[in-house]
N, C-alpha and C. Protein backbone atom coordinates (compact mmCIF):
# COMPACT_ATOMS: atom_id res chain seq x y z
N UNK A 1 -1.51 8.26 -3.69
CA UNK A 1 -1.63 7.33 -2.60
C UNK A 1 -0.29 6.59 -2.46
N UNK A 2 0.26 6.65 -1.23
CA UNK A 2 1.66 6.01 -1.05
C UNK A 2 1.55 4.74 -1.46
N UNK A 3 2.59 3.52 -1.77
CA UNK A 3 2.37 2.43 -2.01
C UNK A 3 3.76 1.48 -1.45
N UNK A 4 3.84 0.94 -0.51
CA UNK A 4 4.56 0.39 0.44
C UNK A 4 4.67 -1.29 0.21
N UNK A 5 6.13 -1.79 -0.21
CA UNK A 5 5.65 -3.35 0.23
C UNK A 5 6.52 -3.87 1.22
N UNK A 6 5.61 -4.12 1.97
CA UNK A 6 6.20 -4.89 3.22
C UNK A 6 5.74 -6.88 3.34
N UNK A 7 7.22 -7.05 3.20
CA UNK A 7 7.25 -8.89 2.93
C UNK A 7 6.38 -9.21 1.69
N UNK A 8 5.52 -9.87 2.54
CA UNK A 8 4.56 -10.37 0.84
C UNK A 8 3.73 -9.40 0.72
N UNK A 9 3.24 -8.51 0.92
CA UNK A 9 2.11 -7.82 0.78
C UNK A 9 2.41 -6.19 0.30
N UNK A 10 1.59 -5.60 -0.35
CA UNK A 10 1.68 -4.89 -1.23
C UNK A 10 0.14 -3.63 0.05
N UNK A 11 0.84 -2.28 0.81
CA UNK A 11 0.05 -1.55 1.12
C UNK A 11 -0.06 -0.30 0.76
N UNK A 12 -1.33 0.30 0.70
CA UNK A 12 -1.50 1.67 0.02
C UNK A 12 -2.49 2.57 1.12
N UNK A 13 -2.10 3.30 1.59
CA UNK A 13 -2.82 4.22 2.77
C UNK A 13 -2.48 5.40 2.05
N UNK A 14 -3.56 6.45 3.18
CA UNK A 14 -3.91 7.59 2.36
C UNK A 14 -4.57 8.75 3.39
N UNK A 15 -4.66 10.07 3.23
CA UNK A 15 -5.26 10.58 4.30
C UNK A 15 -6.42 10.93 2.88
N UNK A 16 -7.89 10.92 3.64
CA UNK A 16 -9.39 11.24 2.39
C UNK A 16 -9.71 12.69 3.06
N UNK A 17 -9.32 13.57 2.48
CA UNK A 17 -10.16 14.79 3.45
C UNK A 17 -11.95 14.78 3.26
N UNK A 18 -12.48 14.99 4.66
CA UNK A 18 -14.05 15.36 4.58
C UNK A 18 -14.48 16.11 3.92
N UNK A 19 -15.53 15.69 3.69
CA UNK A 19 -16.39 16.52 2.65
C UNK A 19 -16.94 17.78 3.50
N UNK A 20 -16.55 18.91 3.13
CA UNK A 20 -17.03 20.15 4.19
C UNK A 20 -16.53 20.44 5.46
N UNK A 21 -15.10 20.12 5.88
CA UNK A 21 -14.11 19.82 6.55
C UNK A 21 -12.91 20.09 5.99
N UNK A 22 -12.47 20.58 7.29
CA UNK A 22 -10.57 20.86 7.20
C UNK A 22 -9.88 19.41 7.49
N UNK A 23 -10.68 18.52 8.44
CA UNK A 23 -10.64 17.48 8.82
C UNK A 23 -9.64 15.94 7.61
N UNK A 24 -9.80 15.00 7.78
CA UNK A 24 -8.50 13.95 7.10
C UNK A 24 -9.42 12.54 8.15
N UNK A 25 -9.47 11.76 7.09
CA UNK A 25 -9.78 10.08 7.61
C UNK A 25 -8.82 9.32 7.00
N UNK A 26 -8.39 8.61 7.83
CA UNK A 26 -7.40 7.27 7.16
C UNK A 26 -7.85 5.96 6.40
N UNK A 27 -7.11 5.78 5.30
CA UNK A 27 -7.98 4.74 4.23
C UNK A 27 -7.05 3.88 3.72
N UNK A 28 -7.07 2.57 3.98
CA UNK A 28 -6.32 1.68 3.88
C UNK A 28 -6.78 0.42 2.56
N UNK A 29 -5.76 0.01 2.23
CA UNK A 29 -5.86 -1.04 1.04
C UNK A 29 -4.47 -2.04 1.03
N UNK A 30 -4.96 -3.34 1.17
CA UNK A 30 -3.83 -4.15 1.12
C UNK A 30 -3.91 -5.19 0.39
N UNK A 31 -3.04 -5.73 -0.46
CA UNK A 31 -2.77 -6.52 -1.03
C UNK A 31 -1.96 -7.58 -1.13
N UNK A 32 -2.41 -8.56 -1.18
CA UNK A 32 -1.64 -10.36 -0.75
C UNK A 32 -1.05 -10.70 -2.00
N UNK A 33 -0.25 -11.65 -1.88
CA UNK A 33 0.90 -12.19 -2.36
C UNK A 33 -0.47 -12.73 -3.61
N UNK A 34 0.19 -13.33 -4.56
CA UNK A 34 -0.38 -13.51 -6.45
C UNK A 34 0.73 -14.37 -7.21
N UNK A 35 -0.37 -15.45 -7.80
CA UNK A 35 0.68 -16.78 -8.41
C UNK A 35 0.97 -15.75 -9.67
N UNK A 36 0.11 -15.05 -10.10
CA UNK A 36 0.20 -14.30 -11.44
C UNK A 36 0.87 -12.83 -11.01
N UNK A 37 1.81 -12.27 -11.89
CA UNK A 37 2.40 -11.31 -11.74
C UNK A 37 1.47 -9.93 -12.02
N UNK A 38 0.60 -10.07 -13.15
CA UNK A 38 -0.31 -8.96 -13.59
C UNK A 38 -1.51 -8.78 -13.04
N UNK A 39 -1.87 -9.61 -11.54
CA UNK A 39 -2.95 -9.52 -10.90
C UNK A 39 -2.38 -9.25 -9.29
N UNK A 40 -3.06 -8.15 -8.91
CA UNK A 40 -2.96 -8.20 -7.42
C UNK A 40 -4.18 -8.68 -6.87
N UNK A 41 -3.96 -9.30 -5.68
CA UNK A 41 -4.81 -10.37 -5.37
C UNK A 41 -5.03 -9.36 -3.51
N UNK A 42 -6.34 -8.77 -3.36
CA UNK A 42 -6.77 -7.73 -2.56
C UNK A 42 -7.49 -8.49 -1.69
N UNK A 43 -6.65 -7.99 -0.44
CA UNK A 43 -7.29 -8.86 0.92
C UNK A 43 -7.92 -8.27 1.73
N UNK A 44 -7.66 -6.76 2.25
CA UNK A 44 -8.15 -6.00 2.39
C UNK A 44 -8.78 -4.55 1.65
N UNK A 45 -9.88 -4.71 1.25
CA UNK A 45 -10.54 -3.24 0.42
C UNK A 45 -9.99 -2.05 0.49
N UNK A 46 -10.39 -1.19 0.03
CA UNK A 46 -9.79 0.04 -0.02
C UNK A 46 -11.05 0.84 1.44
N UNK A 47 -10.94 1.27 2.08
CA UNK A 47 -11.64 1.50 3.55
C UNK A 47 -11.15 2.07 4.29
N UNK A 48 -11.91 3.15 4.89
CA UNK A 48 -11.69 3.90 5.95
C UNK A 48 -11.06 2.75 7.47
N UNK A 49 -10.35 3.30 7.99
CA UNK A 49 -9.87 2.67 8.95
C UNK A 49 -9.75 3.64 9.92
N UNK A 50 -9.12 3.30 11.54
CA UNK A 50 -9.69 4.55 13.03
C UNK A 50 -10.71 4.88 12.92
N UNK A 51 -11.97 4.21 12.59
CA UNK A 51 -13.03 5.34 11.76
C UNK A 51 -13.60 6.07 13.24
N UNK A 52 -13.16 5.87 14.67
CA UNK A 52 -13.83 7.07 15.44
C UNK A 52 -12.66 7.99 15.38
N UNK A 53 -12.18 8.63 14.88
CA UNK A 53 -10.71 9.47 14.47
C UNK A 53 -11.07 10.00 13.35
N UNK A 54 -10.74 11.33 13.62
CA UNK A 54 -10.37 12.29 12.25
C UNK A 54 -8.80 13.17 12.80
N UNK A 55 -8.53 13.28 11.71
CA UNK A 55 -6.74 13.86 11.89
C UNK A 55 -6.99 15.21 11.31
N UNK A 56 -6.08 16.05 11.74
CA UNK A 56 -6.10 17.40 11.48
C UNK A 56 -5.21 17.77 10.05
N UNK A 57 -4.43 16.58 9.56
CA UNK A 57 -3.90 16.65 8.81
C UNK A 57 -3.60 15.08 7.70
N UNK A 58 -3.14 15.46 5.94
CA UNK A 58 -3.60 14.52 4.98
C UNK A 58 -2.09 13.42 5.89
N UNK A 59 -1.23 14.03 5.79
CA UNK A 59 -0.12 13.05 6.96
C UNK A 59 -0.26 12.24 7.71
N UNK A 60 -1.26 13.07 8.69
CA UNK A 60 -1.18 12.37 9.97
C UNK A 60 -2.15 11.53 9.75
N UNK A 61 -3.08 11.72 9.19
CA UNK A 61 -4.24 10.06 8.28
C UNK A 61 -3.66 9.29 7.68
N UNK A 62 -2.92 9.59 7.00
CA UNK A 62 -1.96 8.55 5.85
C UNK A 62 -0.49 7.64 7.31
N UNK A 63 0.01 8.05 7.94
CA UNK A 63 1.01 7.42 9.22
C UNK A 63 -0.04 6.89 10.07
N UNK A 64 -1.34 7.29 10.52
CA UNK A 64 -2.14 6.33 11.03
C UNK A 64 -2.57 5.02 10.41
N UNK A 65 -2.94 5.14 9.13
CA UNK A 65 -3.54 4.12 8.25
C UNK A 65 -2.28 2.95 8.21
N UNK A 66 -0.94 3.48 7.92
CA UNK A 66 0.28 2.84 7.72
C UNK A 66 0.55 1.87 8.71
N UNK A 67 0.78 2.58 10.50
CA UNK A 67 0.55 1.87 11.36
C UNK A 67 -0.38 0.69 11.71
N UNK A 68 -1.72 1.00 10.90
CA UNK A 68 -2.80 0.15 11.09
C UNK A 68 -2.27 -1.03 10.38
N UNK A 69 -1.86 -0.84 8.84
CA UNK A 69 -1.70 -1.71 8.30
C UNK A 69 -0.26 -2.71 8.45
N UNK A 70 0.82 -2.41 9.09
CA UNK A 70 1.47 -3.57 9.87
C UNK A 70 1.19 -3.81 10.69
N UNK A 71 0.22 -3.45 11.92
CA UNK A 71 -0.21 -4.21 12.94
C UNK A 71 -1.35 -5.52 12.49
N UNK A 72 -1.55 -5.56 10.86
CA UNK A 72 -2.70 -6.34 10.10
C UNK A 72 -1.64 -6.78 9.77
N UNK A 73 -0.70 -7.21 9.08
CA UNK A 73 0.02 -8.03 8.76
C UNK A 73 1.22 -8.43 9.39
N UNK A 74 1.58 -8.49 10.16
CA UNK A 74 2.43 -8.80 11.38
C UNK A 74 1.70 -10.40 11.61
């Protein structure tokens, strides 16, 4: 799972392939800024995101999810 930090926040997107599918859903997880260094402090869950969208590819789920997640922290 990629792991991206942008400003304070710490993001991890991902393409999940379907179960019984060629198909790819985008799954997002973000993480907020932490007084403690050995704790990430999770603001958003780990979760499907576009959920009326499936991508034809683990890429093109994982650059959707990515997009999602700076338009959430912006």
């Amino acid at each position: 799972m990629p792991t991206e930090t942008i400003g304070e926040y710490e993001i991890e997107y991902s393409g999940v392939q379907l179960p019984d599918s060629e198909n790819w859903t985008a799954h997002l997880t973000i993480y907020g800024p932490s007084s403690n260094p050995m704790h990430r402090n999770n603001i958003f869950p780990d979760q499907r995101v576009a959920v009326e969208t499936v991508f034809p590819s683990e890429e093109a789920a994982a650059a959707e999810a990515r997009k999602i997640a700076i338009t959430m922290i912006e």
